[in-house]
PDB file of N, CA and C in Angstrom:
ATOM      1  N   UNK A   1      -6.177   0.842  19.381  1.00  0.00           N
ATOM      2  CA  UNK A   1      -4.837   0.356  19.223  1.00  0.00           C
ATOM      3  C   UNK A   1      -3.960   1.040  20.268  1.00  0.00           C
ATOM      4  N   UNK A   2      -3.059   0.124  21.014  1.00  0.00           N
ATOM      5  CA  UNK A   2      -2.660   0.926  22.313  1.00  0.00           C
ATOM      6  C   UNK A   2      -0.873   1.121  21.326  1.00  0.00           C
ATOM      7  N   UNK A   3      -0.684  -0.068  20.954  1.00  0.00           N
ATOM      8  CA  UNK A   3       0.688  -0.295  20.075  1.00  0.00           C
ATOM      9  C   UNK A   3       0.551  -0.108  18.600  1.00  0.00           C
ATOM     10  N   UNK A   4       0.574   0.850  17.740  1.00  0.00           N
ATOM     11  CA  UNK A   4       0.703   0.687  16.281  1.00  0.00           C
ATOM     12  C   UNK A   4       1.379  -0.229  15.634  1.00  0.00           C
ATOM     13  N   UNK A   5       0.715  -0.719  14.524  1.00  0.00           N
ATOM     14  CA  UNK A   5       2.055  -1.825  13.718  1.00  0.00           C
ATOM     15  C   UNK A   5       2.566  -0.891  13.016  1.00  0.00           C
ATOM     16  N   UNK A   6       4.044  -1.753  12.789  1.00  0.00           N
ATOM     17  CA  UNK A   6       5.370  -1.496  12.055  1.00  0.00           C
ATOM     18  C   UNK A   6       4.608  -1.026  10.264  1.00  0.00           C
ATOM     19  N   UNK A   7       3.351  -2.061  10.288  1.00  0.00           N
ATOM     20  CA  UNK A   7       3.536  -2.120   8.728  1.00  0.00           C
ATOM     21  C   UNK A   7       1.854  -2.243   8.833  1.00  0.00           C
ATOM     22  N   UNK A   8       0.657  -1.529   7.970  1.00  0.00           N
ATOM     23  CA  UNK A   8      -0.374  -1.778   7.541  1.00  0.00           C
ATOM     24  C   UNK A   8      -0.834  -1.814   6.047  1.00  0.00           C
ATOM     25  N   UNK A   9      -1.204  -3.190   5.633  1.00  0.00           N
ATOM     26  CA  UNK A   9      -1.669  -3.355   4.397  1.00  0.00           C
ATOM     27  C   UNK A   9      -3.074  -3.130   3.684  1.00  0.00           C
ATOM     28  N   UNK A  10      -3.765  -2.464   3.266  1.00  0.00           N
ATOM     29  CA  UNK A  10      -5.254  -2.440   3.442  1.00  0.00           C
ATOM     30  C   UNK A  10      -5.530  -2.887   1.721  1.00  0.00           C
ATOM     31  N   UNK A  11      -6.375  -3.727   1.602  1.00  0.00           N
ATOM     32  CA  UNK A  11      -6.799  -4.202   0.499  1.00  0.00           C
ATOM     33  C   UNK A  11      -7.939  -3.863   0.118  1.00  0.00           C
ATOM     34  N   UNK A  12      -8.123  -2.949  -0.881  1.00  0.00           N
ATOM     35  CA  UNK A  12      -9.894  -2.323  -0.705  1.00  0.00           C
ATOM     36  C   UNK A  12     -10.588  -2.959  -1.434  1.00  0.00           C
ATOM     37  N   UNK A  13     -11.384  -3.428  -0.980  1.00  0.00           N
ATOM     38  CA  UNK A  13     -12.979  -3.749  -0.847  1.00  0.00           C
ATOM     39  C   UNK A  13     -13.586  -2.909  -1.647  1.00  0.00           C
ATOM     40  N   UNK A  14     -14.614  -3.774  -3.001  1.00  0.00           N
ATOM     41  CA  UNK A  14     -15.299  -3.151  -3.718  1.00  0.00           C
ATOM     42  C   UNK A  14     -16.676  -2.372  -2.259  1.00  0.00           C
ATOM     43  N   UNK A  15     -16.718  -1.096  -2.617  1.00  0.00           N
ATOM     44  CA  UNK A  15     -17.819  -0.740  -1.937  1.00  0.00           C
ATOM     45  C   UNK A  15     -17.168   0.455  -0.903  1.00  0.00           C
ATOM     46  N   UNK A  16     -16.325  -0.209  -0.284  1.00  0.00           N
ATOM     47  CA  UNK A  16     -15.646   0.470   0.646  1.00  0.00           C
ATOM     48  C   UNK A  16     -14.792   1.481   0.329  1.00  0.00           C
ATOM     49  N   UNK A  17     -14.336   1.681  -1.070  1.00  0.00           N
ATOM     50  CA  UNK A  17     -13.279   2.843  -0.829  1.00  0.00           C
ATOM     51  C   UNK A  17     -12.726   3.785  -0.398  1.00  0.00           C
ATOM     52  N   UNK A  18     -14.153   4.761  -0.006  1.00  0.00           N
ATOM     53  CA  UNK A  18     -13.941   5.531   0.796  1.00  0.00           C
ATOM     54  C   UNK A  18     -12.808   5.498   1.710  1.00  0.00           C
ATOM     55  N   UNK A  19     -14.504   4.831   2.888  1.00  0.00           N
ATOM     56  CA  UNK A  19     -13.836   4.231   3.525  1.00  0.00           C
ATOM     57  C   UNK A  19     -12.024   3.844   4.059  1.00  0.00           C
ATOM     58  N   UNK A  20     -12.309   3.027   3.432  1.00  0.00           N
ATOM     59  CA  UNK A  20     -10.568   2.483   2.765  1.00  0.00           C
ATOM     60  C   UNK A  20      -9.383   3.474   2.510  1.00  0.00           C
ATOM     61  N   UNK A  21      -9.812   4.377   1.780  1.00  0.00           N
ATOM     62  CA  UNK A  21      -8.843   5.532   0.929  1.00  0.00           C
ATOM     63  C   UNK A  21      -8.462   6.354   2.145  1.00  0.00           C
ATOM     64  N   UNK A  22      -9.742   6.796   2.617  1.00  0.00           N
ATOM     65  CA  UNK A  22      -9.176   8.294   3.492  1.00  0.00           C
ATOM     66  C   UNK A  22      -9.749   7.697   4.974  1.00  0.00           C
ATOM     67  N   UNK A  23     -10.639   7.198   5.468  1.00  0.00           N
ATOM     68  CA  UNK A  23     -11.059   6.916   6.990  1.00  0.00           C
ATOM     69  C   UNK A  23      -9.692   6.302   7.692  1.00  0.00           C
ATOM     70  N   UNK A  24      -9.037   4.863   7.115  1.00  0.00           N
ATOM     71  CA  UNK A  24      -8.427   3.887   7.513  1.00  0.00           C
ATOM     72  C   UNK A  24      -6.695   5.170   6.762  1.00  0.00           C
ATOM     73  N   UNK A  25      -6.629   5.428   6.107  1.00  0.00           N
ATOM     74  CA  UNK A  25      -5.826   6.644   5.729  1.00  0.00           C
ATOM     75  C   UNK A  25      -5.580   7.614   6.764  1.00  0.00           C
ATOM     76  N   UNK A  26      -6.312   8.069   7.267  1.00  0.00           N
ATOM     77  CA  UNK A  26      -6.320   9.001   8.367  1.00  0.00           C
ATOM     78  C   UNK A  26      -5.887   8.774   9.692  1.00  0.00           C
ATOM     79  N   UNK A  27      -7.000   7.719  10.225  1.00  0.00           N
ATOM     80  CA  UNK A  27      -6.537   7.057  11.623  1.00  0.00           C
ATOM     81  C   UNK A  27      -5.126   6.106  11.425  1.00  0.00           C
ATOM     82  N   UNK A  28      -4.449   5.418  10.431  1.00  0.00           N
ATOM     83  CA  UNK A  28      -3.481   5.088  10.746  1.00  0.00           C
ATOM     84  C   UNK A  28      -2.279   6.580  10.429  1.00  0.00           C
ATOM     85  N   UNK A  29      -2.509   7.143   9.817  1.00  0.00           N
ATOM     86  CA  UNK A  29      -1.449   8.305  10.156  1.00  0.00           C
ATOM     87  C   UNK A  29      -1.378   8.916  11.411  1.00  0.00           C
ATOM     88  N   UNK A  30      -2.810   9.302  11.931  1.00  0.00           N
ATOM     89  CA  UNK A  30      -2.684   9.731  13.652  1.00  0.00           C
ATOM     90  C   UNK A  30      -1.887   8.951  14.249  1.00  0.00           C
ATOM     91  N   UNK A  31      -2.155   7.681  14.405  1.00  0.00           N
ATOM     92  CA  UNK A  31      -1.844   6.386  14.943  1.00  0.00           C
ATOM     93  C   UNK A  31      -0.032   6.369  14.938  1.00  0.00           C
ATOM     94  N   UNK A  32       0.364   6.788  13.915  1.00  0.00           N
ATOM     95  CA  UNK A  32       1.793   7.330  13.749  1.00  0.00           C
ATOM     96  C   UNK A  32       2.149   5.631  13.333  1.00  0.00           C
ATOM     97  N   UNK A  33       1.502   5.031  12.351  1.00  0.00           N
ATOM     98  CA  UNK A  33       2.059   3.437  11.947  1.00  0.00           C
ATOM     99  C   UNK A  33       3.055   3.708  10.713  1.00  0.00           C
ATOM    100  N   UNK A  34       4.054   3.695  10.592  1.00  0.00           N
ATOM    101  CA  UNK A  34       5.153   4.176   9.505  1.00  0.00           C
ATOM    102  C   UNK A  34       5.181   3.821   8.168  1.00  0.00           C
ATOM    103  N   UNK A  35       4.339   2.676   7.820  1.00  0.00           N
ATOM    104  CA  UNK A  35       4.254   2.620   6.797  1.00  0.00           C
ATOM    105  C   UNK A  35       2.898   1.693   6.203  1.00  0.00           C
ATOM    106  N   UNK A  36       2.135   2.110   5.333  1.00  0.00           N
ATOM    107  CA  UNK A  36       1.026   1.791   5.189  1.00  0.00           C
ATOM    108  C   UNK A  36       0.852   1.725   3.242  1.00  0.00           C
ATOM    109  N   UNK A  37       0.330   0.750   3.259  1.00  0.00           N
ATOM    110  CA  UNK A  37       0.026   0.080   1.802  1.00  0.00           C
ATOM    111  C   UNK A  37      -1.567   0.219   1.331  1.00  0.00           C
ATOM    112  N   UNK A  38      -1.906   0.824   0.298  1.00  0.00           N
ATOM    113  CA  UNK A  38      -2.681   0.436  -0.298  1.00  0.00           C
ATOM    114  C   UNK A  38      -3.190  -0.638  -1.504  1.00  0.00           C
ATOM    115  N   UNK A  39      -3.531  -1.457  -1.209  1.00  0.00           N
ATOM    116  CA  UNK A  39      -3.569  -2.399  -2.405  1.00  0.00           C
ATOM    117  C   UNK A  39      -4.918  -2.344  -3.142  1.00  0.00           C
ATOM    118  N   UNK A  40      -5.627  -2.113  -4.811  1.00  0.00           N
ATOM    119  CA  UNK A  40      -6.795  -2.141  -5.230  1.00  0.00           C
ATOM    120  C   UNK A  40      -6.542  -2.791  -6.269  1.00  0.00           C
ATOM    121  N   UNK A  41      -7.249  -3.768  -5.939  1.00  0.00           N
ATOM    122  CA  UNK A  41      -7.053  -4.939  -6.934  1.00  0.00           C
ATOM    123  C   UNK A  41      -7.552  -4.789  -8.468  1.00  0.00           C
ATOM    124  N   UNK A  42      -9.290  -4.070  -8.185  1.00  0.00           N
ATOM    125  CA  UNK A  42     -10.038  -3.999  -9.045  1.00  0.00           C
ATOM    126  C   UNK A  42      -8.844  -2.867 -10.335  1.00  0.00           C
ATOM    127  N   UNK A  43      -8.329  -1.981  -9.430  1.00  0.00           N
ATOM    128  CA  UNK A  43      -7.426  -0.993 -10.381  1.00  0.00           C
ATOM    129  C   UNK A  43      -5.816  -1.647 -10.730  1.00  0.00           C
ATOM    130  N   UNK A  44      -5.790  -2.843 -10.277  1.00  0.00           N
ATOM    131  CA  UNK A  44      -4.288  -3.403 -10.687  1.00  0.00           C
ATOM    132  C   UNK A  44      -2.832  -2.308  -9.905  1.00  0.00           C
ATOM    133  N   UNK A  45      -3.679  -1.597  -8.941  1.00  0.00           N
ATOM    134  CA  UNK A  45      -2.167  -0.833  -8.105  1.00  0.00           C
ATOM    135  C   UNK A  45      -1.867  -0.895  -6.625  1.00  0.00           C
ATOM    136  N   UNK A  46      -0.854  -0.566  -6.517  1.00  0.00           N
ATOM    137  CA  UNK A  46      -0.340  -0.418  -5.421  1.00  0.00           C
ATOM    138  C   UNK A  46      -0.099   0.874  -5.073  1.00  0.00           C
ATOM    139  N   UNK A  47      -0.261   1.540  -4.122  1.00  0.00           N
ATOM    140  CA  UNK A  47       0.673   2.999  -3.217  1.00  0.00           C
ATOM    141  C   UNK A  47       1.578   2.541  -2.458  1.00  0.00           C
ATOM    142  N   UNK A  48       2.554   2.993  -1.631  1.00  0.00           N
ATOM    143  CA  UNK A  48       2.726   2.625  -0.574  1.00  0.00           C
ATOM    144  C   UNK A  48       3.640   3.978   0.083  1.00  0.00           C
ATOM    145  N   UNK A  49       2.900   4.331   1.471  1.00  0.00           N
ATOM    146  CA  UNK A  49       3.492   5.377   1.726  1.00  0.00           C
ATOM    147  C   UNK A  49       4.340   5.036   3.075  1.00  0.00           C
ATOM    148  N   UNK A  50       4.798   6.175   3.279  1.00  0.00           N
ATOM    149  CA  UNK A  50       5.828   6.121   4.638  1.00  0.00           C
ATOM    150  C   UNK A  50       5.639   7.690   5.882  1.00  0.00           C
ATOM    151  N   UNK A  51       5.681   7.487   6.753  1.00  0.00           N
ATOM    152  CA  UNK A  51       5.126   8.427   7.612  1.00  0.00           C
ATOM    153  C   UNK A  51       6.931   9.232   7.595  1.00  0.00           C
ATOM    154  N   UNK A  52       6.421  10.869   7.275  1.00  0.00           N
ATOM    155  CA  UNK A  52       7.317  11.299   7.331  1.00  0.00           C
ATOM    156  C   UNK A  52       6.971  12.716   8.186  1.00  0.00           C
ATOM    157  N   UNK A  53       7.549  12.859   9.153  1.00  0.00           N
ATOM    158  CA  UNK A  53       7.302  14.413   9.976  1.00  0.00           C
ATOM    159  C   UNK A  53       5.753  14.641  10.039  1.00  0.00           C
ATOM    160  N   UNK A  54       5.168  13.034  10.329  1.00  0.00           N
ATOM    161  CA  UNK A  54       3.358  13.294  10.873  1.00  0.00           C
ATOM    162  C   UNK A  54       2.538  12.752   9.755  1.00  0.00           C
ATOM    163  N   UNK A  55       3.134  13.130   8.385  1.00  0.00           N
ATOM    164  CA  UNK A  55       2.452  13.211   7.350  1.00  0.00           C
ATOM    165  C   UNK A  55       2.492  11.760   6.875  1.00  0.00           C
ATOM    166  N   UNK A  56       1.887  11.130   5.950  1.00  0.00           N
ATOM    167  CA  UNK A  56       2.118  10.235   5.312  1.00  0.00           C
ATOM    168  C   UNK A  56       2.446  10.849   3.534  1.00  0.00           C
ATOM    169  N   UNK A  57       3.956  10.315   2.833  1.00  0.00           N
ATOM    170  CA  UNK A  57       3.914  10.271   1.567  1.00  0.00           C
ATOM    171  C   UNK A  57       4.269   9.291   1.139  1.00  0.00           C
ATOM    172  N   UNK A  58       3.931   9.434  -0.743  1.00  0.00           N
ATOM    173  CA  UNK A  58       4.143   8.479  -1.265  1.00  0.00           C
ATOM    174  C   UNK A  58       5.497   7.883  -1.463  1.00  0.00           C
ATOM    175  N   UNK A  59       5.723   6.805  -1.485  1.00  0.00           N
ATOM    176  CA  UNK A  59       7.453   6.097  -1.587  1.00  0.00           C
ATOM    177  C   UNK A  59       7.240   5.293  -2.968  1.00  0.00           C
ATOM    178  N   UNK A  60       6.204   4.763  -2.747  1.00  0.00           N
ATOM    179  CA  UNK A  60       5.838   3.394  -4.395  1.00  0.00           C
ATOM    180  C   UNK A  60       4.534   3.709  -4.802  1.00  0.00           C
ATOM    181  N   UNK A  61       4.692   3.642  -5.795  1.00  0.00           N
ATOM    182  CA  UNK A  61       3.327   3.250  -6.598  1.00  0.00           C
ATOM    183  C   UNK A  61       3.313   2.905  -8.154  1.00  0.00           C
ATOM    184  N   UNK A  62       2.326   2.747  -8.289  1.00  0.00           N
ATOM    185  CA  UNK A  62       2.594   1.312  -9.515  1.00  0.00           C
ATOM    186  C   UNK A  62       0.875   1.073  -9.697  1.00  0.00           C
ATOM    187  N   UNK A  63       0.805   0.840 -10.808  1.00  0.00           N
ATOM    188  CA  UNK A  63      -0.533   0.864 -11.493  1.00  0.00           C
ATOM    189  C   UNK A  63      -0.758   0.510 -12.698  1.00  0.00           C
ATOM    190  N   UNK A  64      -1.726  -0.873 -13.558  1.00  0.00           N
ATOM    191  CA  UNK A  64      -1.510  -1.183 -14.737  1.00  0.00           C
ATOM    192  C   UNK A  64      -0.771  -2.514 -14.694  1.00  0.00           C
ATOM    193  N   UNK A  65      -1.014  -2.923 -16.066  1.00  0.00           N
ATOM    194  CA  UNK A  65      -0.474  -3.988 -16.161  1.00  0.00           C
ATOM    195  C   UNK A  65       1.350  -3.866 -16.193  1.00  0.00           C
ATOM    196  N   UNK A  66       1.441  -3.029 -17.037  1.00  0.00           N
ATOM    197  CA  UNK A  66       2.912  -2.566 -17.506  1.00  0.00           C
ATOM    198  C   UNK A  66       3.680  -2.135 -15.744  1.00  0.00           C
ATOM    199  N   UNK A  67       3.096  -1.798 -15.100  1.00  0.00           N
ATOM    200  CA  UNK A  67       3.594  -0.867 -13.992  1.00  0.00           C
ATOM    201  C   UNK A  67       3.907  -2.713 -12.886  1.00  0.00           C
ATOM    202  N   UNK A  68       2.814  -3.550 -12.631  1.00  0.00           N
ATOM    203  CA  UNK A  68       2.480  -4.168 -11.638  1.00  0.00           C
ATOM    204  C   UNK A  68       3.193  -5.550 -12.293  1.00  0.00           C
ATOM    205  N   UNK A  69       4.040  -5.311 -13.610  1.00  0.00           N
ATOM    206  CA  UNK A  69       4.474  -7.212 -13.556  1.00  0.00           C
ATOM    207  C   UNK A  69       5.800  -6.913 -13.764  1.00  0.00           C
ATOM    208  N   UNK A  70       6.457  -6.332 -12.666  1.00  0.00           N
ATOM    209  CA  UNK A  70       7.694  -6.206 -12.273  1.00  0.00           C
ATOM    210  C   UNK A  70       7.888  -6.864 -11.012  1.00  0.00           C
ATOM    211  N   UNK A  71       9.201  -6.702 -10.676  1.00  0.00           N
ATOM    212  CA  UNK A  71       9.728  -6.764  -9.665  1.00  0.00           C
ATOM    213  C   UNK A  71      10.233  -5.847  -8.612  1.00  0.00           C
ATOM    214  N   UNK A  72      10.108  -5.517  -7.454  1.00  0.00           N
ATOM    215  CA  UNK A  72      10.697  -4.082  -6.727  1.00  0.00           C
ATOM    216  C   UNK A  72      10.987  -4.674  -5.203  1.00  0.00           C
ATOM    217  N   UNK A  73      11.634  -3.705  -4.858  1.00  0.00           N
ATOM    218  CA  UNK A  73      11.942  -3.448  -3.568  1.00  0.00           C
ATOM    219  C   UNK A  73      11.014  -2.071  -2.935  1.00  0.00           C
ATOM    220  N   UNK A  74      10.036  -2.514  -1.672  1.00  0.00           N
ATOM    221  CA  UNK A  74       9.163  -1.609  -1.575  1.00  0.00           C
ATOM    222  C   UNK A  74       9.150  -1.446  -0.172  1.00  0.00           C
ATOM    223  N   UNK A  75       9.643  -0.343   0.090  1.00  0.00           N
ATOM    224  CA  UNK A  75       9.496   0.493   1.840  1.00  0.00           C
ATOM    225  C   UNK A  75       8.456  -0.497   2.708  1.00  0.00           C
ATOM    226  N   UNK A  76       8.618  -1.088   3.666  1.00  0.00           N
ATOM    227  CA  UNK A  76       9.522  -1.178   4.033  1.00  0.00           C
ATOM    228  C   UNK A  76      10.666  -2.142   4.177  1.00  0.00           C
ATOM    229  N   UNK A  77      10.322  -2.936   3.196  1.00  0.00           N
ATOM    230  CA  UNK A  77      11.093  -4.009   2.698  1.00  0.00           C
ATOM    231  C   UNK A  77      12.182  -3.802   1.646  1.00  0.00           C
ATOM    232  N   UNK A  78      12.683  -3.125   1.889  1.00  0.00           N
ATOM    233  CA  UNK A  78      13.739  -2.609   0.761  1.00  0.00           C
ATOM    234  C   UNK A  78      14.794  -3.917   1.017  1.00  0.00           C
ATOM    235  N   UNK A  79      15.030  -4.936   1.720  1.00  0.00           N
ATOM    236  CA  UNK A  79      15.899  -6.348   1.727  1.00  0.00           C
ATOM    237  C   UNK A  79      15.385  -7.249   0.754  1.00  0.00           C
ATOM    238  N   UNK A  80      13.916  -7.138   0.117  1.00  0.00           N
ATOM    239  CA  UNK A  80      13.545  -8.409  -0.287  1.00  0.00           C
ATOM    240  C   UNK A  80      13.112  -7.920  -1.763  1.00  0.00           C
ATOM    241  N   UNK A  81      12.919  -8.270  -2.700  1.00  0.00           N
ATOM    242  CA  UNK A  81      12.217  -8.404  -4.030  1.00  0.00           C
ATOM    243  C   UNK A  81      10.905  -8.778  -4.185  1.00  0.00           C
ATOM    244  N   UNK A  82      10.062  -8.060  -4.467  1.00  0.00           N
ATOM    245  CA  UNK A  82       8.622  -8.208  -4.139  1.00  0.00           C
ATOM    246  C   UNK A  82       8.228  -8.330  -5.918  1.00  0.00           C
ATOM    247  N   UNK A  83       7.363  -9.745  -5.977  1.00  0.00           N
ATOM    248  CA  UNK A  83       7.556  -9.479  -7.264  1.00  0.00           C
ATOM    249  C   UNK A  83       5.910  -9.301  -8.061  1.00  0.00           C
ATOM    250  N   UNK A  84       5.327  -8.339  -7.943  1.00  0.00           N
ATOM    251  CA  UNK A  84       4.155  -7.939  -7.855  1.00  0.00           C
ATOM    252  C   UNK A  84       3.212  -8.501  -8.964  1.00  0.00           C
ATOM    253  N   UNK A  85       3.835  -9.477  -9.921  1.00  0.00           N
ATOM    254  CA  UNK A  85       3.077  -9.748 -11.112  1.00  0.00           C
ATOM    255  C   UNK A  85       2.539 -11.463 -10.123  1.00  0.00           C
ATOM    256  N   UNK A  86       2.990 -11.427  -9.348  1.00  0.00           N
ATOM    257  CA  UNK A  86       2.449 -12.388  -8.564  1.00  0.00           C
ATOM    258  C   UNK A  86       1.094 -12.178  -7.352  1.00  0.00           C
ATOM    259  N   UNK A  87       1.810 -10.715  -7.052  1.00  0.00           N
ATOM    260  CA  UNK A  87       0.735 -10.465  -6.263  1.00  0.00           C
ATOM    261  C   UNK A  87      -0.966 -10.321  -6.896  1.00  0.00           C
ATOM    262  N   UNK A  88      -0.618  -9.450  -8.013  1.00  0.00           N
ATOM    263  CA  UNK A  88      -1.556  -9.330  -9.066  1.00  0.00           C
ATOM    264  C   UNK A  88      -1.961 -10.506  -9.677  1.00  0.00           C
ATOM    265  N   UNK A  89      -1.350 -11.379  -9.800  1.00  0.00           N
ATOM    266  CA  UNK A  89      -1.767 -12.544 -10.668  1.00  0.00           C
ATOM    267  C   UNK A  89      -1.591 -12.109 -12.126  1.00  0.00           C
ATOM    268  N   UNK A  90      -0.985 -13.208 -13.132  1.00  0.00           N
ATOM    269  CA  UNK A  90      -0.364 -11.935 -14.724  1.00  0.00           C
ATOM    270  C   UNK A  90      -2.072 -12.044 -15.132  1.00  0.00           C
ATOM    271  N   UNK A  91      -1.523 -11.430 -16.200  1.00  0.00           N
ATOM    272  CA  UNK A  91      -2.800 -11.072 -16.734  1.00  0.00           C
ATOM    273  C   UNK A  91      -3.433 -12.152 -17.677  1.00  0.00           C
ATOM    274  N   UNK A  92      -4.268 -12.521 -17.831  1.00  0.00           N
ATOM    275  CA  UNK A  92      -5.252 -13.636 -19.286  1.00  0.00           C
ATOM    276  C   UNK A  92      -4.508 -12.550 -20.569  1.00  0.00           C
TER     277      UNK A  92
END
């Protein structure tokens, strides 16, 4: 990557977590990409962190049914309403 994106979403993959969690975790923090999402479907959550002084921390997170069929405003979209019981799909 010569240009980092503004925004990385990573959706983990049964199998991959690792992977996923800390490899793709790591190199986009070097990478200095400002804000980076974790999405795990199988666990019904979201993270979402923000690069602060190198580091990446947490800004959102949300997990569960109770947590994920809301509505929010989430770094770096704090203009829009994200309404996550959609993203999730509600529950049966």
């Amino acid at each position: 990557m010569t240009i980092p994106p503004d925004w990385v979403c990573e959706i983990l993959a049964p199998g991959h977590e690792r992977k996923d969690r800390v490899m793709h975790f790591i190199r986009l923090q070097r990478a200095g990409v400002p804000f980076y999402w974790i999405i795990a479907p199988q666990e019904r959550a979201l993270i979402a962190y923000a690069l602060d002084a190198g580091a990446y921390r947490a800004v959102f997170t949300a997990k569960g049914v109770g947590e994920t069929a809301v509505k929010g405003c989430i770094p770096p979209f704090m203009e829009i309403e994200i309404d996550l019981g959609l993203l999730f799909g509600q529950p049966h």
